[in-house]
PDB file of N, CA and C in Angstrom:
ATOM      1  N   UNK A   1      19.029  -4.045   5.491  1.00  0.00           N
ATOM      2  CA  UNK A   1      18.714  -2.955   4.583  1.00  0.00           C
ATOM      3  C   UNK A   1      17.312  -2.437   4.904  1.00  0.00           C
ATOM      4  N   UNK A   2      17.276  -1.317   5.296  1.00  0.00           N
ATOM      5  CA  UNK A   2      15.604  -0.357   5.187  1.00  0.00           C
ATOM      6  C   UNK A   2      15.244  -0.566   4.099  1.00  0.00           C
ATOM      7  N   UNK A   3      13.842  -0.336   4.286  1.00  0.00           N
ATOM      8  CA  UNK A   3      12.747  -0.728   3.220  1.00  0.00           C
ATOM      9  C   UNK A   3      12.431   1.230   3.137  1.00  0.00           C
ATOM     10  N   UNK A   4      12.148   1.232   2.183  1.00  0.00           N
ATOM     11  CA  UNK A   4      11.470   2.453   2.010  1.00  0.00           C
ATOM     12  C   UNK A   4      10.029   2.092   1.033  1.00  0.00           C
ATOM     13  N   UNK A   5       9.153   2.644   1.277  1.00  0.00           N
ATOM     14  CA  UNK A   5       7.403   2.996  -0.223  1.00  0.00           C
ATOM     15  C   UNK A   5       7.602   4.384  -0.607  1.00  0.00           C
ATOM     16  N   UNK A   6       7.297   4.136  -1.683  1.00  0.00           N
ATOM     17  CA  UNK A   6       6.896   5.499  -2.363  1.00  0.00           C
ATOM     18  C   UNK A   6       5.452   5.406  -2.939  1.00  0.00           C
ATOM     19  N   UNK A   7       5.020   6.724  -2.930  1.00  0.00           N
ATOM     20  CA  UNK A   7       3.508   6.951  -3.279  1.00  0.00           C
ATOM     21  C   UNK A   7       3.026   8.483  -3.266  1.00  0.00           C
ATOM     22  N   UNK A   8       2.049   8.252  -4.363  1.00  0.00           N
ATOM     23  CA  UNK A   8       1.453   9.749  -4.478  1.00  0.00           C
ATOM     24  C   UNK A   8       0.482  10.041  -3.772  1.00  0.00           C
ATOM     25  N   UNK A   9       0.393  11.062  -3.053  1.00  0.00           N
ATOM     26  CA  UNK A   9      -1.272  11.457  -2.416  1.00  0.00           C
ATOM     27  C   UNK A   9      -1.541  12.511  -2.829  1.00  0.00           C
ATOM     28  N   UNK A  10      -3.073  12.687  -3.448  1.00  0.00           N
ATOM     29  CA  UNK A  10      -3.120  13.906  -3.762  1.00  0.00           C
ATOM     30  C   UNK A  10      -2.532  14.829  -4.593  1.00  0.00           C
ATOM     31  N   UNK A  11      -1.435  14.433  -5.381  1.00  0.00           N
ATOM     32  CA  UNK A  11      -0.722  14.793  -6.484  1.00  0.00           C
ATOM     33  C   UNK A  11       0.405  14.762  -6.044  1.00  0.00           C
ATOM     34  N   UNK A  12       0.357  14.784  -4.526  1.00  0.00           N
ATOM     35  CA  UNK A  12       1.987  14.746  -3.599  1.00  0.00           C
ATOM     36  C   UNK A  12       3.096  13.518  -4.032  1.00  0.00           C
ATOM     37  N   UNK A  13       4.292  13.720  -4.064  1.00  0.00           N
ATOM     38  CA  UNK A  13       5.089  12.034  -4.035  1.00  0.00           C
ATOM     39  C   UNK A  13       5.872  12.306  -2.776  1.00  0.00           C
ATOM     40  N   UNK A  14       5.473  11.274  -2.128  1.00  0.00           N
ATOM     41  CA  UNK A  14       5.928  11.066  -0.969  1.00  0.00           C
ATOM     42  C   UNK A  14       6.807   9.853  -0.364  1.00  0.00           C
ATOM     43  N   UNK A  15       8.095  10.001   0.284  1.00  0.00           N
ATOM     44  CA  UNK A  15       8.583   8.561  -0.088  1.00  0.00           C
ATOM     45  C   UNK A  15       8.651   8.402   1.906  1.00  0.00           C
ATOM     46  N   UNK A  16       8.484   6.998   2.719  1.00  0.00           N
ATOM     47  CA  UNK A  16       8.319   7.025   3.466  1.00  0.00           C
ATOM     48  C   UNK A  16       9.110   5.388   4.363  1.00  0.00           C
ATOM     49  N   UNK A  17       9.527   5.740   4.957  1.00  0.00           N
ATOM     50  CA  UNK A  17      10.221   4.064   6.104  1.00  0.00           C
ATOM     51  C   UNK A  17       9.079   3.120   6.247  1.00  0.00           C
ATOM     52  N   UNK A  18       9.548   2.050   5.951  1.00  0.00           N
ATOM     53  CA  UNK A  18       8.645   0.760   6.192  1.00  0.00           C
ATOM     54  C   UNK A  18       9.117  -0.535   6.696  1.00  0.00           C
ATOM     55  N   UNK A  19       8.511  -0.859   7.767  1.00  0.00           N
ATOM     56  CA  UNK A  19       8.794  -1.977   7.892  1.00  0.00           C
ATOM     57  C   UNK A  19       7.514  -3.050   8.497  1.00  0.00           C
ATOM     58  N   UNK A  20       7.830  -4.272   8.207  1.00  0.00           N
ATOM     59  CA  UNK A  20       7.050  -5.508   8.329  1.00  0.00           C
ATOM     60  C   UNK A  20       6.677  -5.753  10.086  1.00  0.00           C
ATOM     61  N   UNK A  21       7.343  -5.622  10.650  1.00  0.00           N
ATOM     62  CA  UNK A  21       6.315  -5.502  12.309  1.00  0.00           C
ATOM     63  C   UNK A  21       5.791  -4.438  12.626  1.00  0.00           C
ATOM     64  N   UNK A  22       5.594  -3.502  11.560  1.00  0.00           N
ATOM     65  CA  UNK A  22       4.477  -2.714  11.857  1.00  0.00           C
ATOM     66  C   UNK A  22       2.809  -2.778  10.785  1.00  0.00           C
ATOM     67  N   UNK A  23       3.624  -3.103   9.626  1.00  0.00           N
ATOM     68  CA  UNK A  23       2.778  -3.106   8.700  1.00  0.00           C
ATOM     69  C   UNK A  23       2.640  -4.274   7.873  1.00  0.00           C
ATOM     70  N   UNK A  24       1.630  -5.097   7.195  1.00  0.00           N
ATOM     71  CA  UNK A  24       0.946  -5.990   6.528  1.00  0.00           C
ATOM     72  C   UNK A  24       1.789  -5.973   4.787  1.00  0.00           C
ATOM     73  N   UNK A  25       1.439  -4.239   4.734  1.00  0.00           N
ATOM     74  CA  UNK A  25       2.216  -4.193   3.173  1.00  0.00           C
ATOM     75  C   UNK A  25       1.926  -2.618   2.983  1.00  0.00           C
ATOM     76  N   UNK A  26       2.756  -2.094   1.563  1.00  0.00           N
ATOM     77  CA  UNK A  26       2.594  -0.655   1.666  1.00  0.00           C
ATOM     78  C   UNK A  26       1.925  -0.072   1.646  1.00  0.00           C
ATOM     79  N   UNK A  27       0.332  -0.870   1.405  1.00  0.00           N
ATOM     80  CA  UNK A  27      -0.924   0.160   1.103  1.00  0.00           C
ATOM     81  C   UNK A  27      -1.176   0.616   2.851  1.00  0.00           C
ATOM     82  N   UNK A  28      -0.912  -0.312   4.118  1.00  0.00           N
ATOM     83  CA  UNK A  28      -1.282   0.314   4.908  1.00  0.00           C
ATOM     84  C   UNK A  28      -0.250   1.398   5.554  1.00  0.00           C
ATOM     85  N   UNK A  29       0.857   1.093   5.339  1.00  0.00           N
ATOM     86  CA  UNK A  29       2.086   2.185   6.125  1.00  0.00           C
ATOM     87  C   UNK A  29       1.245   3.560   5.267  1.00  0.00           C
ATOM     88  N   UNK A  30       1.146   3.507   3.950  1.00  0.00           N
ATOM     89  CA  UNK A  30       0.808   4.833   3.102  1.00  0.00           C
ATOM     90  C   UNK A  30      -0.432   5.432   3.734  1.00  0.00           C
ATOM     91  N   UNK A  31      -1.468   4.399   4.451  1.00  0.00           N
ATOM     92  CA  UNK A  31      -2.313   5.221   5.492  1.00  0.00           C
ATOM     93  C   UNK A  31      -1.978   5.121   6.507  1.00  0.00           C
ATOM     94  N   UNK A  32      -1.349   4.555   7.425  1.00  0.00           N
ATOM     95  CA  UNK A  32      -1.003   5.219   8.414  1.00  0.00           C
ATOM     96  C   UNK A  32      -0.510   6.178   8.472  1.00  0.00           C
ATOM     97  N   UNK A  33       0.259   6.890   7.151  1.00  0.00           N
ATOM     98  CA  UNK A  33       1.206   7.901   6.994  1.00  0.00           C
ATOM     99  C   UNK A  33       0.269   9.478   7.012  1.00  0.00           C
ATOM    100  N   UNK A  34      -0.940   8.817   6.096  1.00  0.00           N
ATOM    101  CA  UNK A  34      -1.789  10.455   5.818  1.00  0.00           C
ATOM    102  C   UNK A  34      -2.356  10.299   7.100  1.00  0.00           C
ATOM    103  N   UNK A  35      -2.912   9.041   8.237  1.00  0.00           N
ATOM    104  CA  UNK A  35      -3.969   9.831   8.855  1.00  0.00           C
ATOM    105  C   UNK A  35      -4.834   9.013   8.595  1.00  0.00           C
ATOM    106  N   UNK A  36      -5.134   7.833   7.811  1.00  0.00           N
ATOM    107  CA  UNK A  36      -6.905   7.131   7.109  1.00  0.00           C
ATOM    108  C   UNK A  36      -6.627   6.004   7.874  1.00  0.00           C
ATOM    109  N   UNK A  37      -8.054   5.943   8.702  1.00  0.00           N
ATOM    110  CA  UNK A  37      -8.783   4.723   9.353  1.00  0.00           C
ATOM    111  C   UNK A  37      -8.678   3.792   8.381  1.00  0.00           C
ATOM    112  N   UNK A  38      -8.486   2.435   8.202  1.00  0.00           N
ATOM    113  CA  UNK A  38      -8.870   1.436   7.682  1.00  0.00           C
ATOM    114  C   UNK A  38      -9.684   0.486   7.836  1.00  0.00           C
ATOM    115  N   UNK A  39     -10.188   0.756   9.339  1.00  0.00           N
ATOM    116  CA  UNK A  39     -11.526  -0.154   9.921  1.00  0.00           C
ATOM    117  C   UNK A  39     -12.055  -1.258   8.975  1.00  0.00           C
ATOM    118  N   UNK A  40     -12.832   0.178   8.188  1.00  0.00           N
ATOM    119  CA  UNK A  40     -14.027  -0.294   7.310  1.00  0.00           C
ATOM    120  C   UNK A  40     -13.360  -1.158   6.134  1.00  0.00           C
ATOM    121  N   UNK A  41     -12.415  -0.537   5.525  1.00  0.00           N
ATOM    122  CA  UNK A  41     -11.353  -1.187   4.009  1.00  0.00           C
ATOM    123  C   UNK A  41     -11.198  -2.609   4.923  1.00  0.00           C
ATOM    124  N   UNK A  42     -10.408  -2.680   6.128  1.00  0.00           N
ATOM    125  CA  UNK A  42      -9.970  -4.096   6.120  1.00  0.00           C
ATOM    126  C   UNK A  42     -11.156  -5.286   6.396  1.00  0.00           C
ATOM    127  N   UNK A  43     -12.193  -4.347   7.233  1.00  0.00           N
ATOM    128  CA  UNK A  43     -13.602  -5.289   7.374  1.00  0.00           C
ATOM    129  C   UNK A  43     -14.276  -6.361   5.879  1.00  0.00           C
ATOM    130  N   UNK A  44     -14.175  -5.433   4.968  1.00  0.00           N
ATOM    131  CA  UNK A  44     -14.926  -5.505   3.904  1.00  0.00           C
ATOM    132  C   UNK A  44     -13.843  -6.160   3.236  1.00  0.00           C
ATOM    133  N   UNK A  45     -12.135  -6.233   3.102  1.00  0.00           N
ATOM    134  CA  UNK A  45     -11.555  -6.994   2.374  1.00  0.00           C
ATOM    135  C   UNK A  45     -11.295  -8.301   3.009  1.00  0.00           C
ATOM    136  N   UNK A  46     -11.368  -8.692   4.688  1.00  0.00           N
ATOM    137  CA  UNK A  46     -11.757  -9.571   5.209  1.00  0.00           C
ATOM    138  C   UNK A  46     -12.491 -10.601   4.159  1.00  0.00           C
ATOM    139  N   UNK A  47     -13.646  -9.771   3.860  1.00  0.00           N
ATOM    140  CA  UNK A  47     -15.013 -10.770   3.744  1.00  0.00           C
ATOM    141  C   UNK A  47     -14.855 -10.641   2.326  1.00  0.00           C
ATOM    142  N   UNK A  48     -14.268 -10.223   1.533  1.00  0.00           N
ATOM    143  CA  UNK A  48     -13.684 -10.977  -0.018  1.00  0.00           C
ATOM    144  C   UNK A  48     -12.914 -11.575   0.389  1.00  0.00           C
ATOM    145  N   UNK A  49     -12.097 -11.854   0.833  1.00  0.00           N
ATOM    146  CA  UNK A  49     -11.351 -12.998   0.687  1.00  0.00           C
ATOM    147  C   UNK A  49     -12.130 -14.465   1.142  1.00  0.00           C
ATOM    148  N   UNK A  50     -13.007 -14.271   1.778  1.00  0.00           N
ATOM    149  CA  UNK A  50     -13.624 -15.333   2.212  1.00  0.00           C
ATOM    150  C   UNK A  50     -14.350 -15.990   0.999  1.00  0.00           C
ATOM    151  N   UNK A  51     -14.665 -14.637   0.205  1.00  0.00           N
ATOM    152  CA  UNK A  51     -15.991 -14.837  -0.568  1.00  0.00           C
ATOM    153  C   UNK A  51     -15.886 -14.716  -2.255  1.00  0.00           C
ATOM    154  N   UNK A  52     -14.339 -13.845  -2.217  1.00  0.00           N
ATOM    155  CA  UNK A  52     -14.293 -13.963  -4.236  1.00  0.00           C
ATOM    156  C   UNK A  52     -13.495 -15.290  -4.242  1.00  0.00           C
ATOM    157  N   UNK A  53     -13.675 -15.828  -5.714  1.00  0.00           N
ATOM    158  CA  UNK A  53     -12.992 -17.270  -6.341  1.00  0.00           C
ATOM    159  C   UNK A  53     -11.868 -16.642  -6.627  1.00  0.00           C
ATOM    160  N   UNK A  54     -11.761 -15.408  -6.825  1.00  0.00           N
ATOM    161  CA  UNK A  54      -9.948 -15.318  -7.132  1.00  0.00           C
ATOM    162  C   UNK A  54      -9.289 -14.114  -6.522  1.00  0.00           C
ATOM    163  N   UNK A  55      -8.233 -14.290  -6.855  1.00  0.00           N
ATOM    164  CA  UNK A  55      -7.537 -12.858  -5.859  1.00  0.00           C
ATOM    165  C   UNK A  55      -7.336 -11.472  -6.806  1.00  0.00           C
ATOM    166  N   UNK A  56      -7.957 -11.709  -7.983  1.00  0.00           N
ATOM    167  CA  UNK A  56      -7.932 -10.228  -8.726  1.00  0.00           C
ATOM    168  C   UNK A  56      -9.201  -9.018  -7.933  1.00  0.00           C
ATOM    169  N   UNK A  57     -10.409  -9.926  -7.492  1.00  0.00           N
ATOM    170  CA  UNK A  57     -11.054  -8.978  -6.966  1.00  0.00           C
ATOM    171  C   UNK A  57     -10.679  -8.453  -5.690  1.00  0.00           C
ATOM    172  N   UNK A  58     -10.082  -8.807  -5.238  1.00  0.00           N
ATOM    173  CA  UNK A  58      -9.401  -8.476  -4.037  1.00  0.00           C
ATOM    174  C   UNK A  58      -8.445  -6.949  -4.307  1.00  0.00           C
ATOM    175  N   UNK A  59      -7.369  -7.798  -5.296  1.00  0.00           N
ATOM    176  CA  UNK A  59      -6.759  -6.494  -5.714  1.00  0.00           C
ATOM    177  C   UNK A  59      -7.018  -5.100  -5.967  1.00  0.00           C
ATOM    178  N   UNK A  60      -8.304  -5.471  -7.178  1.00  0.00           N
ATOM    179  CA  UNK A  60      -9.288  -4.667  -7.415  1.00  0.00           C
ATOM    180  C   UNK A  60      -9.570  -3.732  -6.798  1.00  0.00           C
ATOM    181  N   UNK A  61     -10.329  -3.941  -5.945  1.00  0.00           N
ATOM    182  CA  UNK A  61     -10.992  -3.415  -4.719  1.00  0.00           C
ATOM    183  C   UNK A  61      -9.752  -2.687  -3.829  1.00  0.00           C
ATOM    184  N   UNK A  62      -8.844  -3.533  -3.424  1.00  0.00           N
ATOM    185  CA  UNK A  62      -7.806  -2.397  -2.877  1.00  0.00           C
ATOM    186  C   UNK A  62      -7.518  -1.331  -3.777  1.00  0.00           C
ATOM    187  N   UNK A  63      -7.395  -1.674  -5.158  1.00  0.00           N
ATOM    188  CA  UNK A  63      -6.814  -0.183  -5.973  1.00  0.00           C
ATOM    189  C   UNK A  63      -7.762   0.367  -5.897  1.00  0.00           C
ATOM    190  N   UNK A  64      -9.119   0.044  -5.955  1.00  0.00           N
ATOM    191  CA  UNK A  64      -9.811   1.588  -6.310  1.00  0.00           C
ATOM    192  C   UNK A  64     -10.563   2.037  -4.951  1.00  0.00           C
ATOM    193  N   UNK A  65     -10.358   1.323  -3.632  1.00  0.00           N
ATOM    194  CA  UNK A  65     -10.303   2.023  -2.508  1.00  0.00           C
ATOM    195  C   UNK A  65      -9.227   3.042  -2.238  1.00  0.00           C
ATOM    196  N   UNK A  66      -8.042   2.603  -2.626  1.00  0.00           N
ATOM    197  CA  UNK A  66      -7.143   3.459  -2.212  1.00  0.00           C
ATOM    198  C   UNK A  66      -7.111   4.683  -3.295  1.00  0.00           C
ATOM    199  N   UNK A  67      -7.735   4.538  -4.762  1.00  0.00           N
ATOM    200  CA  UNK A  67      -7.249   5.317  -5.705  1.00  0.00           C
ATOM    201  C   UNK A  67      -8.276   6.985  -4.948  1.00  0.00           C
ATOM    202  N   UNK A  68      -9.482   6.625  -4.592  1.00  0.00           N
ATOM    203  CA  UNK A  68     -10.828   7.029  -4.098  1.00  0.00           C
ATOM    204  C   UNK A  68     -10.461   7.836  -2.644  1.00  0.00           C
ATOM    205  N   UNK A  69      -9.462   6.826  -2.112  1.00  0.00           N
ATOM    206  CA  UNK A  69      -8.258   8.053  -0.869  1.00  0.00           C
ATOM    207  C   UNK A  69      -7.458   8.792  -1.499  1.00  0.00           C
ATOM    208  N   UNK A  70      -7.110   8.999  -3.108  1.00  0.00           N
ATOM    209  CA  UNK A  70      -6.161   9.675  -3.172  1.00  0.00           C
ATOM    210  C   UNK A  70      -4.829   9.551  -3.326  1.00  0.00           C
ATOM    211  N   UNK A  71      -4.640   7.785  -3.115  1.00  0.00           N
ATOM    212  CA  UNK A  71      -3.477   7.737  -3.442  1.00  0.00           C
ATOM    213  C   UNK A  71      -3.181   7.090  -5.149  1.00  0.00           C
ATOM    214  N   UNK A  72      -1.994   7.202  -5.200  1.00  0.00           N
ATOM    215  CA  UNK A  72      -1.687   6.471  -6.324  1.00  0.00           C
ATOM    216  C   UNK A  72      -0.103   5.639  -6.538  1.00  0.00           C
ATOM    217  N   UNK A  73       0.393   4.896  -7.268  1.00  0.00           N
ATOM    218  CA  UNK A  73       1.837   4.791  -7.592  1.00  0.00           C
ATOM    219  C   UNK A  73       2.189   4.261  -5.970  1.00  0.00           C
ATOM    220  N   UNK A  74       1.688   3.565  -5.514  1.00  0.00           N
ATOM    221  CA  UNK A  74       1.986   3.213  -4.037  1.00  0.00           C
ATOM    222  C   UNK A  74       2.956   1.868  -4.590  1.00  0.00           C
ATOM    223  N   UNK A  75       4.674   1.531  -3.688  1.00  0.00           N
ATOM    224  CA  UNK A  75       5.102   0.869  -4.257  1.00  0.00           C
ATOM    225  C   UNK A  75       6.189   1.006  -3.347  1.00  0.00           C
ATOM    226  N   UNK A  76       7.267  -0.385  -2.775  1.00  0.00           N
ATOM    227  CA  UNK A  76       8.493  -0.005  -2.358  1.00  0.00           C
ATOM    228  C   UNK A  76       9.670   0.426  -3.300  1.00  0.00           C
ATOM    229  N   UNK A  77      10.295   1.133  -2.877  1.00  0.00           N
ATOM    230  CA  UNK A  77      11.146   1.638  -3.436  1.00  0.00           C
ATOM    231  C   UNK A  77      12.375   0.751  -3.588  1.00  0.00           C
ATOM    232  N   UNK A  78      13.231   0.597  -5.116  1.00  0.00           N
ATOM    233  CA  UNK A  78      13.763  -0.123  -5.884  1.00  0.00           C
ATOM    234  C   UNK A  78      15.279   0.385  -4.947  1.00  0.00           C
ATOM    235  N   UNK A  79      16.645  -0.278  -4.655  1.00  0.00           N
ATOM    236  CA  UNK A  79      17.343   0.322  -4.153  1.00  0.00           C
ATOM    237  C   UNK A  79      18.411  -0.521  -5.576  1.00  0.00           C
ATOM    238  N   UNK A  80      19.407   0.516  -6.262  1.00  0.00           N
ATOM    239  CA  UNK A  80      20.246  -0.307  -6.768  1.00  0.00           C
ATOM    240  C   UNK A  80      21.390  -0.770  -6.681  1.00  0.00           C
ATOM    241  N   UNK A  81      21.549  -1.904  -6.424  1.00  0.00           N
ATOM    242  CA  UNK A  81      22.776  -2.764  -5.672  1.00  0.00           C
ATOM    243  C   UNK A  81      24.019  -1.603  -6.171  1.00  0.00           C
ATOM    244  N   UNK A  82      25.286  -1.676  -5.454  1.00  0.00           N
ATOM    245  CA  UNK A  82      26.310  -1.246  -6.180  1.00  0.00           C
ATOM    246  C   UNK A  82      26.881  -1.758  -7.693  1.00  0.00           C
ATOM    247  N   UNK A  83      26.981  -1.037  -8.837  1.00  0.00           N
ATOM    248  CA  UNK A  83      28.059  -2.136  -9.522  1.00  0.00           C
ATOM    249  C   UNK A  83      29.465  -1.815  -9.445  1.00  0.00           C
ATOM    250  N   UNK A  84      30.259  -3.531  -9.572  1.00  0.00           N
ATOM    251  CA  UNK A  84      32.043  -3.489 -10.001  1.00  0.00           C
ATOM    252  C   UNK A  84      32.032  -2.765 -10.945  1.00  0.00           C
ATOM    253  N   UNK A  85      33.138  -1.992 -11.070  1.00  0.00           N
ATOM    254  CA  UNK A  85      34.124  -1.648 -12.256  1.00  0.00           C
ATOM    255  C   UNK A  85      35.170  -2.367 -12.470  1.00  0.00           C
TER     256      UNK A  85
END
């Protein structure tokens, strides 16, 4: 089964193909998608992880890096199984 993300940029909703040997998780397919370097984002989340006691700042920091690119609602998309009748 394809994976699909969905996410807003810029007020845009954009829904986009994803998969795991290319990408880590959806925040980066959603930049590879606009175009945004991550150099610097992954340098600096590198070195929290080394360095916060928990993984909320981590999170943190990814949402309001990415909110600050513009995106928002970044998320894979829910597929719903068939149901019996």
């Amino acid at each position: 089964m394809a994976r699909q993300v969905t996410y807003l940029y810029k007020g845009q909703r954009k829904v986009i193909a994803f998969s795991f040997d290319r990408f880590r998780d959806p925040y980066e397919a959603a930049a590879a998608e606009e175009g945004i370097d991550l150099t610097q984002f992954l340098a600096m989340e590198k070195q929290l992880m080394q360095t916060a006691k928990d993984k909320s700042a981590i999170k943190n920091y990814r949402l309001q890096t990415f909110s600050k690119f513009g995106f928002a609602e970044i998320a894979f998309v829910r597929e719903n199984p068939p149901t019996e009748e």
